[in-house]
N, C-alpha and C. Protein backbone atom coordinates (compact mmCIF):
# COMPACT_ATOMS: atom_id res chain seq x y z
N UNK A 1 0.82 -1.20 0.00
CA UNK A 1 0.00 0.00 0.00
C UNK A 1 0.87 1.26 0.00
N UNK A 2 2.00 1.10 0.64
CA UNK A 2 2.66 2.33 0.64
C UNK A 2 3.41 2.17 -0.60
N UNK A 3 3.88 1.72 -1.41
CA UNK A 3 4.38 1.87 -2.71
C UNK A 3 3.53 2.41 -3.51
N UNK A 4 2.08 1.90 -3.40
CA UNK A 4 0.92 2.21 -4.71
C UNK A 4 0.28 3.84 -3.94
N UNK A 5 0.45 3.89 -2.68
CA UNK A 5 0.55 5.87 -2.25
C UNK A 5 0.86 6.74 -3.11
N UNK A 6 2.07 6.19 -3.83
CA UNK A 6 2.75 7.12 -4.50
C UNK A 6 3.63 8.30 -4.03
N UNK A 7 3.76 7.57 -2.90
CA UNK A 7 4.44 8.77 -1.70
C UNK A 7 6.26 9.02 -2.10
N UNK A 8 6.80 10.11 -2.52
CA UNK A 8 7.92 10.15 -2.61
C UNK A 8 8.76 10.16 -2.21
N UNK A 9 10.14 9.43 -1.93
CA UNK A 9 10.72 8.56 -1.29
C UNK A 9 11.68 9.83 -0.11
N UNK A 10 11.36 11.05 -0.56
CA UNK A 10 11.67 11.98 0.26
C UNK A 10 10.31 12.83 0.46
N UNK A 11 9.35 12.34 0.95
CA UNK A 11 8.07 12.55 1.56
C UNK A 11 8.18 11.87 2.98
N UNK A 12 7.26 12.88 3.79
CA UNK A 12 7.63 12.72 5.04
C UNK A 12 6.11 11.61 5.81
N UNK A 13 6.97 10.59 6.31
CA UNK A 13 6.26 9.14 6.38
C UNK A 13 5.65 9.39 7.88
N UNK A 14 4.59 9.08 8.42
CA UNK A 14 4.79 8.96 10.04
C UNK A 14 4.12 7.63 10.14
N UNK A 15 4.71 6.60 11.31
CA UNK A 15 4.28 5.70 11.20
C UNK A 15 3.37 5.63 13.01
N UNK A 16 2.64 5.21 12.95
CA UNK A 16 1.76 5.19 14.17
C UNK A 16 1.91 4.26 14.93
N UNK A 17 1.93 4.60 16.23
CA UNK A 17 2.12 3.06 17.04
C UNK A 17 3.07 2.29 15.89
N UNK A 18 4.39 2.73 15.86
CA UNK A 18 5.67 1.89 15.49
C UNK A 18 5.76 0.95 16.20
N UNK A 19 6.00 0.61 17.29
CA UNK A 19 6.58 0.05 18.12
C UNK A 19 7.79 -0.81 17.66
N UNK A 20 7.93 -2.06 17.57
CA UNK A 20 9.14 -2.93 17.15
C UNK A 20 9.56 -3.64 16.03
N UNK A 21 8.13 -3.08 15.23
CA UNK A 21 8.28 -3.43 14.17
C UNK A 21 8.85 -3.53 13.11
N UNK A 22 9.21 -4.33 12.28
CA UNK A 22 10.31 -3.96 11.06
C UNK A 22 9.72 -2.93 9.82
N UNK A 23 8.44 -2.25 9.78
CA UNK A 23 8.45 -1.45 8.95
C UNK A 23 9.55 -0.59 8.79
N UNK A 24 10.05 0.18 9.65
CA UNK A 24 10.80 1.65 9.76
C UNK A 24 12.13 0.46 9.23
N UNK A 25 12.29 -0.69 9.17
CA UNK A 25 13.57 -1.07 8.49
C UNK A 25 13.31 -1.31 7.20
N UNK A 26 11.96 -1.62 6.81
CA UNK A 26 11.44 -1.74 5.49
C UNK A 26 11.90 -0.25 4.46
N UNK A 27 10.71 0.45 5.26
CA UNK A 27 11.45 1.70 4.81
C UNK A 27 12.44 2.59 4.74
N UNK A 28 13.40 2.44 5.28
CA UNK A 28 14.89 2.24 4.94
C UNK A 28 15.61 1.97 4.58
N UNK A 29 15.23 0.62 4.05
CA UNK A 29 15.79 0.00 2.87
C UNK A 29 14.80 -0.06 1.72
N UNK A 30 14.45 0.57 1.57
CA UNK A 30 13.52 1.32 0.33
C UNK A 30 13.85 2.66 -0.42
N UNK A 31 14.79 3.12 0.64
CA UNK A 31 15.41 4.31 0.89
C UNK A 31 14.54 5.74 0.78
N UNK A 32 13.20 5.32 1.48
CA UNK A 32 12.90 6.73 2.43
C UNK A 32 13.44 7.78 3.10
N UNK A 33 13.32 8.66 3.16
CA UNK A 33 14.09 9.52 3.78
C UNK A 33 13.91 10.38 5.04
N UNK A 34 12.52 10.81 4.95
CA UNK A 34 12.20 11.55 6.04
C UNK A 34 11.04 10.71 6.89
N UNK A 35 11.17 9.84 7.56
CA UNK A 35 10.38 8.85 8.33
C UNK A 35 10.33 9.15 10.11
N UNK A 36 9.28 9.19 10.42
CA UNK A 36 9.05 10.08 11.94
C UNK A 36 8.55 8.05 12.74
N UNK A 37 8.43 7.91 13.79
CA UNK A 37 8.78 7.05 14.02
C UNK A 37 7.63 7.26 15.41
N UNK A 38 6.44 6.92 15.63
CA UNK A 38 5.66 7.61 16.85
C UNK A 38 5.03 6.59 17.44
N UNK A 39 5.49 6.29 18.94
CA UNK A 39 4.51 4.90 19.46
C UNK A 39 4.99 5.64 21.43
N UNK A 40 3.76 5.46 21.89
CA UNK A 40 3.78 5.69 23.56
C UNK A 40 4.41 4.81 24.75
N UNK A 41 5.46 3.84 23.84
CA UNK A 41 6.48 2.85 24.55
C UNK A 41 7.69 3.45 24.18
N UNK A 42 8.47 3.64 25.25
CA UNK A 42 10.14 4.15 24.94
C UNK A 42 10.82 3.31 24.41
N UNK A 43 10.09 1.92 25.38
CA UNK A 43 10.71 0.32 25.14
C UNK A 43 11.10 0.17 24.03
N UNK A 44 9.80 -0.02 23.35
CA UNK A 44 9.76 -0.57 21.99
C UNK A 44 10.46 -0.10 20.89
N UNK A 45 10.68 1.94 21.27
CA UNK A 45 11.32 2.19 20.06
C UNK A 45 12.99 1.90 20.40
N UNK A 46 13.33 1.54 21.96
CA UNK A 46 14.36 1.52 21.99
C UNK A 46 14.97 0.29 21.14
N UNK A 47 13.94 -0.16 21.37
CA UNK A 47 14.38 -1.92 20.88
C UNK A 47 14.48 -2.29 19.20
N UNK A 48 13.59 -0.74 18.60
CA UNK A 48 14.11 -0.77 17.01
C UNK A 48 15.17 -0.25 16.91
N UNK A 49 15.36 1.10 17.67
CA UNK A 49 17.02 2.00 17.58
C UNK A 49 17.61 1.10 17.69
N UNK A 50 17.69 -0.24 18.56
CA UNK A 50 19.10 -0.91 18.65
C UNK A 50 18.67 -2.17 17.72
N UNK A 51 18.04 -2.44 17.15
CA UNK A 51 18.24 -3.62 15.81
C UNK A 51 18.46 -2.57 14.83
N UNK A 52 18.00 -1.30 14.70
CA UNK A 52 18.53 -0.87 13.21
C UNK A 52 19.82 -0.10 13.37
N UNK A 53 20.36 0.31 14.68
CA UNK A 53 21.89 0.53 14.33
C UNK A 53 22.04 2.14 13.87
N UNK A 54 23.19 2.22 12.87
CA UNK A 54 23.70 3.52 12.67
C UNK A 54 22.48 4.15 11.65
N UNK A 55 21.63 3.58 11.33
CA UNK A 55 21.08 3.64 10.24
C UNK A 55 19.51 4.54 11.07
N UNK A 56 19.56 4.84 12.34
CA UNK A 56 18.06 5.49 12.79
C UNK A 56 18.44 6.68 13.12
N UNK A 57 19.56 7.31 12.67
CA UNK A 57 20.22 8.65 12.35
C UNK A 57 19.41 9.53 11.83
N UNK A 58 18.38 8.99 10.41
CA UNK A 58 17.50 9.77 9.94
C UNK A 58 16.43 9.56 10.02
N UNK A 59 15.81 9.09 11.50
CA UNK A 59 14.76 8.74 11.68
C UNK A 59 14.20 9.51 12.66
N UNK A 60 13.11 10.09 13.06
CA UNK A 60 12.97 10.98 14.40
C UNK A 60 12.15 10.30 15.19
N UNK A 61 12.23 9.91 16.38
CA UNK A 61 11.85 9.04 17.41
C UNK A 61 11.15 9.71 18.08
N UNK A 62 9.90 9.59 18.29
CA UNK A 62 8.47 10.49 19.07
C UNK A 62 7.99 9.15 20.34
N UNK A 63 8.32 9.74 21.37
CA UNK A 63 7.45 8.79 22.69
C UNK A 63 6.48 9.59 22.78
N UNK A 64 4.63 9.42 22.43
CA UNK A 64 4.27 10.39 22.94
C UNK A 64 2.86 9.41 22.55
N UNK A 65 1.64 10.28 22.99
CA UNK A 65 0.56 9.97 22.82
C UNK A 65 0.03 10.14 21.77
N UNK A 66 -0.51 9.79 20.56
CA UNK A 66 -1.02 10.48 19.42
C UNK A 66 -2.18 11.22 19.93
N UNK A 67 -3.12 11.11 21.01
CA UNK A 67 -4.16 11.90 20.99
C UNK A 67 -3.80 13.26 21.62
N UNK A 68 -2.56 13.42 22.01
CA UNK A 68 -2.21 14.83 22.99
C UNK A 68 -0.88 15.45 21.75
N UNK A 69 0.02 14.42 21.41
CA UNK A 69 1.42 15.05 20.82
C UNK A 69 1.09 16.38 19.69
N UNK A 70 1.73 17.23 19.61
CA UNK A 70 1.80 18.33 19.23
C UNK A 70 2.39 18.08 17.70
N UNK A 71 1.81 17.85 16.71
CA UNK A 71 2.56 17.00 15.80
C UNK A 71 2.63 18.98 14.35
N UNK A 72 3.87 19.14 13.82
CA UNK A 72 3.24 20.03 13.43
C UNK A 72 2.36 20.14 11.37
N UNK A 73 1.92 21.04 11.85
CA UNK A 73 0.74 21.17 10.56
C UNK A 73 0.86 20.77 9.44
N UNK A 74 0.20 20.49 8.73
CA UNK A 74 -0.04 19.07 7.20
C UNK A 74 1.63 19.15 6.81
N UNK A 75 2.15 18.54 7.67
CA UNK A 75 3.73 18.23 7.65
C UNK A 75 3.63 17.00 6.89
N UNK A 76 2.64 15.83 7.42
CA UNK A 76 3.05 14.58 6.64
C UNK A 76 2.46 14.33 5.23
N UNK A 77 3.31 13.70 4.24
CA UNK A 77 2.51 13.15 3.20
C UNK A 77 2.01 11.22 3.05
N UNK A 78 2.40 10.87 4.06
CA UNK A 78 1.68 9.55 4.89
C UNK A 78 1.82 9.28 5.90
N UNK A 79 0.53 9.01 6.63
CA UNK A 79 0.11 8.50 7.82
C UNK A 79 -0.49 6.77 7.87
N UNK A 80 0.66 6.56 8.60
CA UNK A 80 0.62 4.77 8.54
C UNK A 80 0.43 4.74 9.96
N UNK A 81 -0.82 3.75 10.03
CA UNK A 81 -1.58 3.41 11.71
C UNK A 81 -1.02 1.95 11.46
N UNK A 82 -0.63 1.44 12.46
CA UNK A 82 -0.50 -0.11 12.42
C UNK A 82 -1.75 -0.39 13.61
N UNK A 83 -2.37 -0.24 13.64
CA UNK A 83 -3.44 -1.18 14.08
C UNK A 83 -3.34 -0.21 16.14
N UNK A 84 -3.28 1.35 15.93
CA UNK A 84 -3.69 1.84 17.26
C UNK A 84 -4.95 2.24 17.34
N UNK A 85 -5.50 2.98 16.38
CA UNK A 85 -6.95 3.16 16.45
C UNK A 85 -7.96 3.04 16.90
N UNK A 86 -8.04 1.11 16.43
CA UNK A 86 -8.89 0.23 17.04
C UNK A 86 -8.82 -0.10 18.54
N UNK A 87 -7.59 0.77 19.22
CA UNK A 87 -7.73 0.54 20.83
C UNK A 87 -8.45 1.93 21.37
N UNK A 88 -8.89 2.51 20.21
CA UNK A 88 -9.63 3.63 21.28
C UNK A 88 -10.92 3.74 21.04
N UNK A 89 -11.24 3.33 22.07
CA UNK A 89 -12.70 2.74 22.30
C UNK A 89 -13.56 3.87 23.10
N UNK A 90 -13.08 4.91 23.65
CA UNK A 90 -14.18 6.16 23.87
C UNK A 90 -14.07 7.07 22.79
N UNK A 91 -14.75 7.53 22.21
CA UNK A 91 -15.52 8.65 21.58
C UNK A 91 -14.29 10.18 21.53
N UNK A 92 -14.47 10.13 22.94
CA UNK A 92 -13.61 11.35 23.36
C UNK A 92 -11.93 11.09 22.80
N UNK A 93 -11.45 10.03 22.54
CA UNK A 93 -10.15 9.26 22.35
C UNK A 93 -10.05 9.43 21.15
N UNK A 94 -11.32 8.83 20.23
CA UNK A 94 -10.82 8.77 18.97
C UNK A 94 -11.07 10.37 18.01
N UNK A 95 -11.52 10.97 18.68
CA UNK A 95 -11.86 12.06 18.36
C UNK A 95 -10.46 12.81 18.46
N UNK A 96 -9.87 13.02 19.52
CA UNK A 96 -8.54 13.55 19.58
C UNK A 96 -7.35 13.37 18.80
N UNK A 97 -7.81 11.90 18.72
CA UNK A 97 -6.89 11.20 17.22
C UNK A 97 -7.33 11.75 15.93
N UNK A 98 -8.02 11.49 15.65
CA UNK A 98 -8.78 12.39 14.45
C UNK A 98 -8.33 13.68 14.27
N UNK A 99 -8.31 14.60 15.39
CA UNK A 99 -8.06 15.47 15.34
C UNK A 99 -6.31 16.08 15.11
N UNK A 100 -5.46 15.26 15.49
CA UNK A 100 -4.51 15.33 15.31
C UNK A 100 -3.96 14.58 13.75
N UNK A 101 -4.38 13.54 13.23
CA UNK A 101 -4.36 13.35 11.74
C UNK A 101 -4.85 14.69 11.32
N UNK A 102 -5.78 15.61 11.17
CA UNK A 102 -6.47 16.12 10.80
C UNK A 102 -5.62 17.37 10.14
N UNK A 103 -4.92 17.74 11.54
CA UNK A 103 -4.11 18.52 11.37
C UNK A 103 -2.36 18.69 10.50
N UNK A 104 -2.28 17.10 10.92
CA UNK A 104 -0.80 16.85 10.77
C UNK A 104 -0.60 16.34 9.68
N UNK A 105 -1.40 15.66 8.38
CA UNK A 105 -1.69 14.97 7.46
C UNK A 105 -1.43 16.30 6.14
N UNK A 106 -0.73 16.43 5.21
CA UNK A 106 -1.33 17.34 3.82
C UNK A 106 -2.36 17.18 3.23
N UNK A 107 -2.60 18.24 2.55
CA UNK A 107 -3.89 17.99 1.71
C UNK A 107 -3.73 17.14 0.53
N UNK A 108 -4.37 16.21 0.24
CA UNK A 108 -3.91 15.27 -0.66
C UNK A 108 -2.72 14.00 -0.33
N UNK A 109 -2.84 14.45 1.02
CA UNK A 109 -1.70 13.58 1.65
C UNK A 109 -2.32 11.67 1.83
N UNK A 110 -1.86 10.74 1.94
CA UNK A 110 -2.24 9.50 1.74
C UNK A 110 -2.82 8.88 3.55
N UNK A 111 -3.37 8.33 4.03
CA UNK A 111 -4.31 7.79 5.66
C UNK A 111 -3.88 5.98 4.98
N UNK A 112 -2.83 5.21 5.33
CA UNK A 112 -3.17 3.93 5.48
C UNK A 112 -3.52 3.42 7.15
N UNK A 113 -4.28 3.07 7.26
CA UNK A 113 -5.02 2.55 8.69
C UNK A 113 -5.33 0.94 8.33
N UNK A 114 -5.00 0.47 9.49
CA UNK A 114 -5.14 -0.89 9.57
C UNK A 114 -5.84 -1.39 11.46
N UNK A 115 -6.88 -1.57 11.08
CA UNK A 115 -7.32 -2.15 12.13
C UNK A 115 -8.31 -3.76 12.02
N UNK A 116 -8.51 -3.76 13.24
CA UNK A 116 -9.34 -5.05 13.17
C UNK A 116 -10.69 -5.17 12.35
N UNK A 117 -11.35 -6.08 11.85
CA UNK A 117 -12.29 -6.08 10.98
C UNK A 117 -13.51 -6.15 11.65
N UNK A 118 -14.77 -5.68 11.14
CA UNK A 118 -16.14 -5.84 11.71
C UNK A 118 -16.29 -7.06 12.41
N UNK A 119 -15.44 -8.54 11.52
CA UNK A 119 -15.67 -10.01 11.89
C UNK A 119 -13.95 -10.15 13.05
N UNK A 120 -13.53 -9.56 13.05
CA UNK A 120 -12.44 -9.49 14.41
C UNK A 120 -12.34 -9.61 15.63
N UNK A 121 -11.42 -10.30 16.20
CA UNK A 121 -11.70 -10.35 17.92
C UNK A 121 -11.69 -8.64 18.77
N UNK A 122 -12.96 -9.24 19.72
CA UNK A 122 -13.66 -8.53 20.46
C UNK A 122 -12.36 -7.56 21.61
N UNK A 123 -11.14 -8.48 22.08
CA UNK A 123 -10.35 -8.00 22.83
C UNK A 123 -8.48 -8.03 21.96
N UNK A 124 -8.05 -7.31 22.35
CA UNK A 124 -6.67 -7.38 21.87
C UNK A 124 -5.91 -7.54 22.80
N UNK A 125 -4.57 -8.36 23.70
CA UNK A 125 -4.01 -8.16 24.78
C UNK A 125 -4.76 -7.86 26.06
N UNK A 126 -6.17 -8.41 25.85
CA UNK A 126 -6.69 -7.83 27.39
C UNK A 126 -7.32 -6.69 26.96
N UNK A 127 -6.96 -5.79 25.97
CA UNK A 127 -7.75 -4.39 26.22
C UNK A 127 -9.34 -4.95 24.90
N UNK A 128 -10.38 -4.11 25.40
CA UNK A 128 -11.23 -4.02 24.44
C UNK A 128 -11.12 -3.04 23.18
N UNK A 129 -11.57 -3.73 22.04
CA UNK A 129 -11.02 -2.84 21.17
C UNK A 129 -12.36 -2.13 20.10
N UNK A 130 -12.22 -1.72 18.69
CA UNK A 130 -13.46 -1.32 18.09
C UNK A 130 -12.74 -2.00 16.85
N UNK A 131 -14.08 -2.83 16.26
CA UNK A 131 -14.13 -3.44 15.00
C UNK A 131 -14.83 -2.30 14.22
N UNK A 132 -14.30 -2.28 12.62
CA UNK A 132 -14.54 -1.88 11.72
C UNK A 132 -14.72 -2.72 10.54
N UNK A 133 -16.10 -1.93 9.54
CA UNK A 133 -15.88 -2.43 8.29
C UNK A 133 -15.57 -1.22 7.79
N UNK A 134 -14.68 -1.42 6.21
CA UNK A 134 -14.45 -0.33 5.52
C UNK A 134 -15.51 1.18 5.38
N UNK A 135 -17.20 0.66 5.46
CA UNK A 135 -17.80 1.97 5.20
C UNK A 135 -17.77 2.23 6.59
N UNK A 136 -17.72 1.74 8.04
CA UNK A 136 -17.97 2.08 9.11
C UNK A 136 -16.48 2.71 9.44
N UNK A 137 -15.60 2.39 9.26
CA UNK A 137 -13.80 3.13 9.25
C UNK A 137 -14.49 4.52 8.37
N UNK A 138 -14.32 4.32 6.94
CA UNK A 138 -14.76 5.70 6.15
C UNK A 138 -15.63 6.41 7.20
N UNK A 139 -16.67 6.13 7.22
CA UNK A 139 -17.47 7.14 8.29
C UNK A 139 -17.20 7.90 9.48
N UNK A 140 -16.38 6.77 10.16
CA UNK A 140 -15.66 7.86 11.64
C UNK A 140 -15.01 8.99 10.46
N UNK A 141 -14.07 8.60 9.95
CA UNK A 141 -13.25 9.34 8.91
C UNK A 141 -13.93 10.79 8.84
N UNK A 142 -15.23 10.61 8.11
CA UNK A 142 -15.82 11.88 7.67
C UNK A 142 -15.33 12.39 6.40
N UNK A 143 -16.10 13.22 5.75
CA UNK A 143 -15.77 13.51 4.44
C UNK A 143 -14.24 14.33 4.16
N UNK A 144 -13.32 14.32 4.76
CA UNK A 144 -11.98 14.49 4.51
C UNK A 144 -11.37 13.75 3.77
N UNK A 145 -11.86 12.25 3.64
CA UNK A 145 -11.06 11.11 2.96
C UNK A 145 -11.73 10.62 2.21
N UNK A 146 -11.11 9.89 1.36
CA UNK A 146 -11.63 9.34 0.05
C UNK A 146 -11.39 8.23 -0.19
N UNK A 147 -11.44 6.99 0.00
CA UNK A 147 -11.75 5.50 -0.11
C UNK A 147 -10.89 4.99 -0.86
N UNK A 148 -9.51 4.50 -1.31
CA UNK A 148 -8.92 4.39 -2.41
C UNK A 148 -8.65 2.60 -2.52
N UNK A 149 -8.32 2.06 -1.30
CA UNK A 149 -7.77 1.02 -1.40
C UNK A 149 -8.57 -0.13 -0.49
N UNK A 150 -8.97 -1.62 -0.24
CA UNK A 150 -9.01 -2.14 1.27
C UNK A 150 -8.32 -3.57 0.74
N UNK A 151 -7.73 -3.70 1.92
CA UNK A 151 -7.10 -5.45 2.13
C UNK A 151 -7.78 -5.79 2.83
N UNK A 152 -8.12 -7.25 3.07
CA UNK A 152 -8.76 -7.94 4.25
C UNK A 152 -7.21 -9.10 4.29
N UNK A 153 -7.07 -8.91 5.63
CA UNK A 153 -6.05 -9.94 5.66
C UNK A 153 -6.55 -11.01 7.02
N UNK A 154 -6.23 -12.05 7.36
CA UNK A 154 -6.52 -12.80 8.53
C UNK A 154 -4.82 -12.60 8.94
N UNK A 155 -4.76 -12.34 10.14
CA UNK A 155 -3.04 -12.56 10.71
C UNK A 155 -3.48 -13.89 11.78
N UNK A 156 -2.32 -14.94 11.82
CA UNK A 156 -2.73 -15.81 12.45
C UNK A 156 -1.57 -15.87 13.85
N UNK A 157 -2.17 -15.61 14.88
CA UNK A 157 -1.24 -15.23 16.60
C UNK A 157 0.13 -16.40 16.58
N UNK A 158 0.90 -15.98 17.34
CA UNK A 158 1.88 -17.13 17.51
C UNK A 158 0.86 -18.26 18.23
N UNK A 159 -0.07 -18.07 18.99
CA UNK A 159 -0.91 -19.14 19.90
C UNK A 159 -2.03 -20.04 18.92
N UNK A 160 -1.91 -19.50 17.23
CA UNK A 160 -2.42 -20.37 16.55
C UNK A 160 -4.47 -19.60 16.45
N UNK A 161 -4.52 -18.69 17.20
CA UNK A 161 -5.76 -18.32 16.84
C UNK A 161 -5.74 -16.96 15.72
N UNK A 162 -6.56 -17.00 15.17
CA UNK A 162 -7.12 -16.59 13.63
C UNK A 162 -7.44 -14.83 14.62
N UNK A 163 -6.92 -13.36 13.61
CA UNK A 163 -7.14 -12.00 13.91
C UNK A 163 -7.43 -11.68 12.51
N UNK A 164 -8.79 -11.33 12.12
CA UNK A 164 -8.75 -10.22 10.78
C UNK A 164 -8.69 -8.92 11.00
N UNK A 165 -8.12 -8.52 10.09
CA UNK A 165 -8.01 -7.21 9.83
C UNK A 165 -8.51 -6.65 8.41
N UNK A 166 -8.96 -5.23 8.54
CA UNK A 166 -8.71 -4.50 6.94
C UNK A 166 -7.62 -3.57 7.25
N UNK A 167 -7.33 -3.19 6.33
CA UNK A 167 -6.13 -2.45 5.66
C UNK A 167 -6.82 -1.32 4.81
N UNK A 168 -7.11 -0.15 5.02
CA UNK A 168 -7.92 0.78 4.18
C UNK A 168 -6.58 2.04 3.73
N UNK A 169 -6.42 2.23 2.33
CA UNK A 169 -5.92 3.60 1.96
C UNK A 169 -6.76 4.65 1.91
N UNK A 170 -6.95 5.70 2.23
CA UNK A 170 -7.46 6.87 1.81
C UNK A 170 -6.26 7.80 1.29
N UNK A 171 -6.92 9.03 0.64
CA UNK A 171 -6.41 10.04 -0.04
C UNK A 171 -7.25 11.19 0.88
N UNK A 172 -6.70 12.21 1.28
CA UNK A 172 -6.78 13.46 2.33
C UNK A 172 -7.21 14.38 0.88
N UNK A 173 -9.20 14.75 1.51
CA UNK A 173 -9.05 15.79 0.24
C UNK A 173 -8.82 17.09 0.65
């Protein structure tokens, strides 16, 4: 999804709830350039700084909350959620989130979001979470975004039980 963005490889990436993941090495060896790096565990990003080495030099490392962080104005030209969204389950939460994409996103800028699916488990780690289908995701959204892409993927746990997800692109109008 982020290749077919069309996002330019010196376009500024933010990835959401990073945590330990190997994207930010994906995109690095893709040779991205300006990639912001944002998850509310120090842990976790410490634990990518030290698998990726000399190489998170050009990466900017954000510990912070997405619903409070001060992110500044339509700075990004993609916003990649790995699946935080779906943990905010009050109104008041996701609204703040919203509000901060809202701001921090360009116009015409690319929204990949990935959360759990309408048919998805009810809890994640213990926390309760919010299922989406693509028109029910579009809708929190609101008419800012524009529908471009959806994956349905099943991810299957190391414990052998079955998680769907969609995968939705939008375009920021």
């Amino acid at each position: 999804m982020i290749h077919r963005s069309g996002v330019e490889k010196s376009g500024r990436i933010i990835d959401v709830g990073s945590g330990s993941t190997v994207l930010i090495d994906f995109l690095l060896s893709e040779g991205y350039q300006r990639i912001t790096a944002l998850d509310i565990s120090e842990a976790a990003l410490t634990a990518t700084r030290q698998r990726l080495g000399a190489q998170t030099t050009t990466v900017e490392w954000l510990t912070a909350d997405i619903r409070t962080v001060p992110l500044p104005a339509q700075f990004y030209d993609l916003w990649h959620d790995r699946a935080v969204f779906h943990f905010l389950t009050d109104p008041a939460d996701r609204n703040a989130y919203l509000n901060t994409l809202r701001n921090a996103l360009k116009p015409d800028g690319q929204l990949i979001m990935a959360t759990f699916a309408d048919d998805g488990p009810e809890q994640c780690s213990n926390l309760d979470v919010m299922r989406y289908s693509p028109e029910a995701l579009t809708a929190v959204l609101g008419d800012g975004f524009k529908l471009i892409e959806i994956i349905r993927h099943t991810h299957t746990t190391p414990w052998e039980s079955e998680q769907k997800f969609i995968h939705c692109r939008y375009q920021r109008l």
